[in-house]
C-alpha atoms as a PDB file:
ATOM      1  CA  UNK A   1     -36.765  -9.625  26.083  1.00  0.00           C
ATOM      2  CA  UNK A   2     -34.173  -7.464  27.221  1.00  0.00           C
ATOM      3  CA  UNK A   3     -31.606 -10.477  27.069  1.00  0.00           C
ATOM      4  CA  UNK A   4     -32.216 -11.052  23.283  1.00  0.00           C
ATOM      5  CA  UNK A   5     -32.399  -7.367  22.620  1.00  0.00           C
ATOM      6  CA  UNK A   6     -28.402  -7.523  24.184  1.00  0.00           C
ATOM      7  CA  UNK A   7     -27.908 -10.006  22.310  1.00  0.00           C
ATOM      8  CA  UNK A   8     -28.498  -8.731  19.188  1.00  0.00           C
ATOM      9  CA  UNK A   9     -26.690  -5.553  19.903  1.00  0.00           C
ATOM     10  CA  UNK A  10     -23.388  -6.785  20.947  1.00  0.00           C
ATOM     11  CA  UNK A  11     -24.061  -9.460  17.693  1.00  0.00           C
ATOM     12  CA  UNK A  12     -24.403  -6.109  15.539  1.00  0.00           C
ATOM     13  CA  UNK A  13     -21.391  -4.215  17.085  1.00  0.00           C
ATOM     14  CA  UNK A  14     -19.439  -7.809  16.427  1.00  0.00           C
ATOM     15  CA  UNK A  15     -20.192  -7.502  12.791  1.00  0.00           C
ATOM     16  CA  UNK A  16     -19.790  -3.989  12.123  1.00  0.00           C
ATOM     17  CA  UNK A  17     -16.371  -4.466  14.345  1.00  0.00           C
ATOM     18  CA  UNK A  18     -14.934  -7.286  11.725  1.00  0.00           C
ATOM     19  CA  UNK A  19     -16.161  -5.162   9.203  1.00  0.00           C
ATOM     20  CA  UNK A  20     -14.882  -2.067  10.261  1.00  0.00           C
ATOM     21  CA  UNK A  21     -10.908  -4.409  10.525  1.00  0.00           C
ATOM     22  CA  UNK A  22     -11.147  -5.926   7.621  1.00  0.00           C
ATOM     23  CA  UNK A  23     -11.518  -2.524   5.461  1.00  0.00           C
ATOM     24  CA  UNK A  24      -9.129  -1.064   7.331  1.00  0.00           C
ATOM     25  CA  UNK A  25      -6.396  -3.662   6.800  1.00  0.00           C
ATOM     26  CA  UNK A  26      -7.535  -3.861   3.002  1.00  0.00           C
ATOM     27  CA  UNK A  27      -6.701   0.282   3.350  1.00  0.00           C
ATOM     28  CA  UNK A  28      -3.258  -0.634   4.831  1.00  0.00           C
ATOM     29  CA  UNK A  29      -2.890  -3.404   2.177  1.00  0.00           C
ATOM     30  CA  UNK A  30      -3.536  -0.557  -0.674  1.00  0.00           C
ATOM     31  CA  UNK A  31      -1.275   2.099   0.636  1.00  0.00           C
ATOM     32  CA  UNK A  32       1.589  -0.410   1.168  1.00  0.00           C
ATOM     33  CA  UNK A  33       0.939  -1.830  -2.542  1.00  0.00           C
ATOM     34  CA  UNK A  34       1.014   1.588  -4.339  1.00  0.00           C
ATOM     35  CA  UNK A  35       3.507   3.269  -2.235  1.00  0.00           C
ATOM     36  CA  UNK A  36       5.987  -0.159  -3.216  1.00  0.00           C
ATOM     37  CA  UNK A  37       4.622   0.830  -6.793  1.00  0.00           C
ATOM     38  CA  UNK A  38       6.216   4.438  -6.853  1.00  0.00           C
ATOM     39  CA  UNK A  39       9.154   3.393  -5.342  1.00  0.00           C
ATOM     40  CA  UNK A  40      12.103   5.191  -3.974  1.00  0.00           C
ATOM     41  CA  UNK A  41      11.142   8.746  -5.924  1.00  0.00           C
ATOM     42  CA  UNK A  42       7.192   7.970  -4.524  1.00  0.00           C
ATOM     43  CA  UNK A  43       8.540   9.031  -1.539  1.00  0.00           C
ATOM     44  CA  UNK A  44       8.829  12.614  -2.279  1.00  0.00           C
ATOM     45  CA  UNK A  45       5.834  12.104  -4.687  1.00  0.00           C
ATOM     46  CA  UNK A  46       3.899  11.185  -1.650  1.00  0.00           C
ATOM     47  CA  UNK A  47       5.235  13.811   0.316  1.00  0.00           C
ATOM     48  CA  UNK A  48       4.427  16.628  -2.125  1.00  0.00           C
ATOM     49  CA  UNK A  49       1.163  14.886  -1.940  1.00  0.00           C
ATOM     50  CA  UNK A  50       0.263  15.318   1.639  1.00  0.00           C
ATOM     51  CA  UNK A  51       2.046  18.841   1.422  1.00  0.00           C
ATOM     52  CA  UNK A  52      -0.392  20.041  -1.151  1.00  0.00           C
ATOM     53  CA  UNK A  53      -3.891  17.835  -0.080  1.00  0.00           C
ATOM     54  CA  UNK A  54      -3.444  16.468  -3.925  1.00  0.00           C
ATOM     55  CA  UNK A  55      -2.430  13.725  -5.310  1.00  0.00           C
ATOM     56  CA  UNK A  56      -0.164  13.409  -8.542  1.00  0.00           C
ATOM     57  CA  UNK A  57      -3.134  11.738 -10.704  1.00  0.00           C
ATOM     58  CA  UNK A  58      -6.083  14.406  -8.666  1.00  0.00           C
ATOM     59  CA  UNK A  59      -3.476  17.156  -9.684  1.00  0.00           C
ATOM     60  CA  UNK A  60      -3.390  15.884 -13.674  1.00  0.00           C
ATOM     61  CA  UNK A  61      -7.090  15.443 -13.839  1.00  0.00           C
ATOM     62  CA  UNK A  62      -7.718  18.850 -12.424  1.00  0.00           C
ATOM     63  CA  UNK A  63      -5.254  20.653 -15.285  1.00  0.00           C
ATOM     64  CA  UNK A  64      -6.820  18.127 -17.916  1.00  0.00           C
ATOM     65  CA  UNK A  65      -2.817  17.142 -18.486  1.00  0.00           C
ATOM     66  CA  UNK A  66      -2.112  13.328 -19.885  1.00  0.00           C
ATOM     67  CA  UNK A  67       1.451  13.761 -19.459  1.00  0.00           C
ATOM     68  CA  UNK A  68       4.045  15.983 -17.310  1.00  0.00           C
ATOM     69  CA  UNK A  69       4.662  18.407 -19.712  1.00  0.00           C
ATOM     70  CA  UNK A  70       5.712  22.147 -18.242  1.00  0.00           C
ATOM     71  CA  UNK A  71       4.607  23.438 -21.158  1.00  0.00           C
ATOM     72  CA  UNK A  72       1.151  21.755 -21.496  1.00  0.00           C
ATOM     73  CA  UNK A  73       0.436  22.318 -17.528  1.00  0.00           C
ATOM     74  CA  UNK A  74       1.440  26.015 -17.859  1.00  0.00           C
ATOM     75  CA  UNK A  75      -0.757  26.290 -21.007  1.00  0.00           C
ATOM     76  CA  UNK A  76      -3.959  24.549 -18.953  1.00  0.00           C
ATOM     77  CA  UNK A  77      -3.117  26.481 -15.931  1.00  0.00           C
ATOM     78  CA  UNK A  78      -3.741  30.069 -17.457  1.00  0.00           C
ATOM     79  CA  UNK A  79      -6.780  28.883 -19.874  1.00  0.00           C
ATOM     80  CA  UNK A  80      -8.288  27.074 -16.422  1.00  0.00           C
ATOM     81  CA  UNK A  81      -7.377  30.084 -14.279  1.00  0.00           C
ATOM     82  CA  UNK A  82      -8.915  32.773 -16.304  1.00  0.00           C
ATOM     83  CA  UNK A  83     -12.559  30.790 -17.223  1.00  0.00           C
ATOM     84  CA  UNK A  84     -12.565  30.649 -13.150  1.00  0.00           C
ATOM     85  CA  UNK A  85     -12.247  34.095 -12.393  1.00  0.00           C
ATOM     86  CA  UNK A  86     -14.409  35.042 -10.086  1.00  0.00           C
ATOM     87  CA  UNK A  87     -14.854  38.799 -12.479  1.00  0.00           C
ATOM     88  CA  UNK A  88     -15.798  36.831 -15.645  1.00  0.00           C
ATOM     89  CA  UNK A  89     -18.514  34.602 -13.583  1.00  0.00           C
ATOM     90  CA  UNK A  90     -15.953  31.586 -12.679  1.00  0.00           C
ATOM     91  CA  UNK A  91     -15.501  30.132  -8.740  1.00  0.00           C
ATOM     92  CA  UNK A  92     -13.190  30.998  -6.478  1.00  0.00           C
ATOM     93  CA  UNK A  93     -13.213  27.476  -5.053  1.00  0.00           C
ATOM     94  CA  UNK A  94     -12.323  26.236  -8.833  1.00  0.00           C
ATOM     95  CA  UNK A  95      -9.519  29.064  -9.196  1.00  0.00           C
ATOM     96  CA  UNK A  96      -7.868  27.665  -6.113  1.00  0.00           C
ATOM     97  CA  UNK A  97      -8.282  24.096  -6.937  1.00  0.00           C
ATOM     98  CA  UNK A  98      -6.315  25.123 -10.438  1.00  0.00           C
ATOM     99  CA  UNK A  99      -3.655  26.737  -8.519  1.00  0.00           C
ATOM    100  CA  UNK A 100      -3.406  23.574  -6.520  1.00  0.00           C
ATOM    101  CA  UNK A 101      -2.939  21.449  -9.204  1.00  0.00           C
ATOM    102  CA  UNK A 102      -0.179  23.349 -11.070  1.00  0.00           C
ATOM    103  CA  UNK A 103       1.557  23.732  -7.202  1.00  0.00           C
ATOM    104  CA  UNK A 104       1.554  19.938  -7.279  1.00  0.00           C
ATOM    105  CA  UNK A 105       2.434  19.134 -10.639  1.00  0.00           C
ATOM    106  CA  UNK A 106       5.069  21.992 -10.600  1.00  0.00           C
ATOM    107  CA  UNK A 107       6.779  20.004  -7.306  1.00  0.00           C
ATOM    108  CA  UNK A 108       6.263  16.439  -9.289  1.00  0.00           C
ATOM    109  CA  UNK A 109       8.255  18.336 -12.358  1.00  0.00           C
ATOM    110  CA  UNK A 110      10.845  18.973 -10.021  1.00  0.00           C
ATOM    111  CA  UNK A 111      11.034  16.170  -8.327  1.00  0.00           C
ATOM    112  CA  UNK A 112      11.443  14.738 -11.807  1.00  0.00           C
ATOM    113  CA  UNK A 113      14.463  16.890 -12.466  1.00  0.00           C
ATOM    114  CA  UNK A 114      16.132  16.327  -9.108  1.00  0.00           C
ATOM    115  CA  UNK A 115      15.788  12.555 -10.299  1.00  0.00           C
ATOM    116  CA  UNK A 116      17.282  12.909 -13.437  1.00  0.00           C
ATOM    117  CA  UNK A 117      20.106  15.425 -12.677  1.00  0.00           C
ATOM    118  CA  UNK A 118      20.944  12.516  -9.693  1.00  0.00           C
ATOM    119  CA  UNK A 119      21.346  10.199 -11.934  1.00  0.00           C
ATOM    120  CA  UNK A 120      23.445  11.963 -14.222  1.00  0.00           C
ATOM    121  CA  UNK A 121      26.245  12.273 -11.334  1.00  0.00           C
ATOM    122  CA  UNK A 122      26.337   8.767 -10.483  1.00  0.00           C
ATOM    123  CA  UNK A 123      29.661   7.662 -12.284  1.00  0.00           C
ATOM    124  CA  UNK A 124      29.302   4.744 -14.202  1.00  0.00           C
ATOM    125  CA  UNK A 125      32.033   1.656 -13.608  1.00  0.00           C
END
């Protein structure tokens, strides 16, 4: 009995073992995919996002923003910002997560114009 019941565990930690390496090389699969995708500037992207604990598309969805606009993202910011204070009812957990987001996105929009002022400077032959 106790033979089988062996058995059956080291069978189980097997599986859950092959499991457990397959999803992780399917994780390392993903990463390398979408970090190829963003390219050379998803490098700082990627770094702002491990900087801030957001991502680029968590930040957007957060401040309800389609498109990196400074305008539109400053205009969400202050409408999110005030319906979450913490005076008029709102969460303090929300309020930060809003400041977050407009930390983030306000690093991608410079990133952005880093980017673009770089590539004005590169003399065309």
């Amino acid at each position: 009995m106790a033979k089988y019941l062996a058995q059956i565990i080291v069978m189980g930690v097997q599986v859950v073992g092959r499991a457990f390496a397959r999803a992780l090389r399917q994780e390392f699969a993903a990463s390398r995919a979408a970090a190829d995708a963003r390219g050379r500037a998803g490098h700082q992207s990627a770094a702002a996002s491990n900087l801030s604990g957001l991502s680029l598309q968590e930040a957007q969805q957060i401040l309800n923003v389609s498109k990196l606009s400074p305008e539109e993202v400053q205009k969400n910011y202050e409408h999110l910002f005030k319906v979450n204070d913490k005076s008029v009812g709102g969460s303090f957990y929300l309020q930060s997560k809003v400041v977050r987001a407009k930390e983030r996105l306000d690093e991608e929009l410079r990133i952005q114009a880093q980017e673009e002022k770089e590539k004005e400077q590169v003399p065309r032959t």
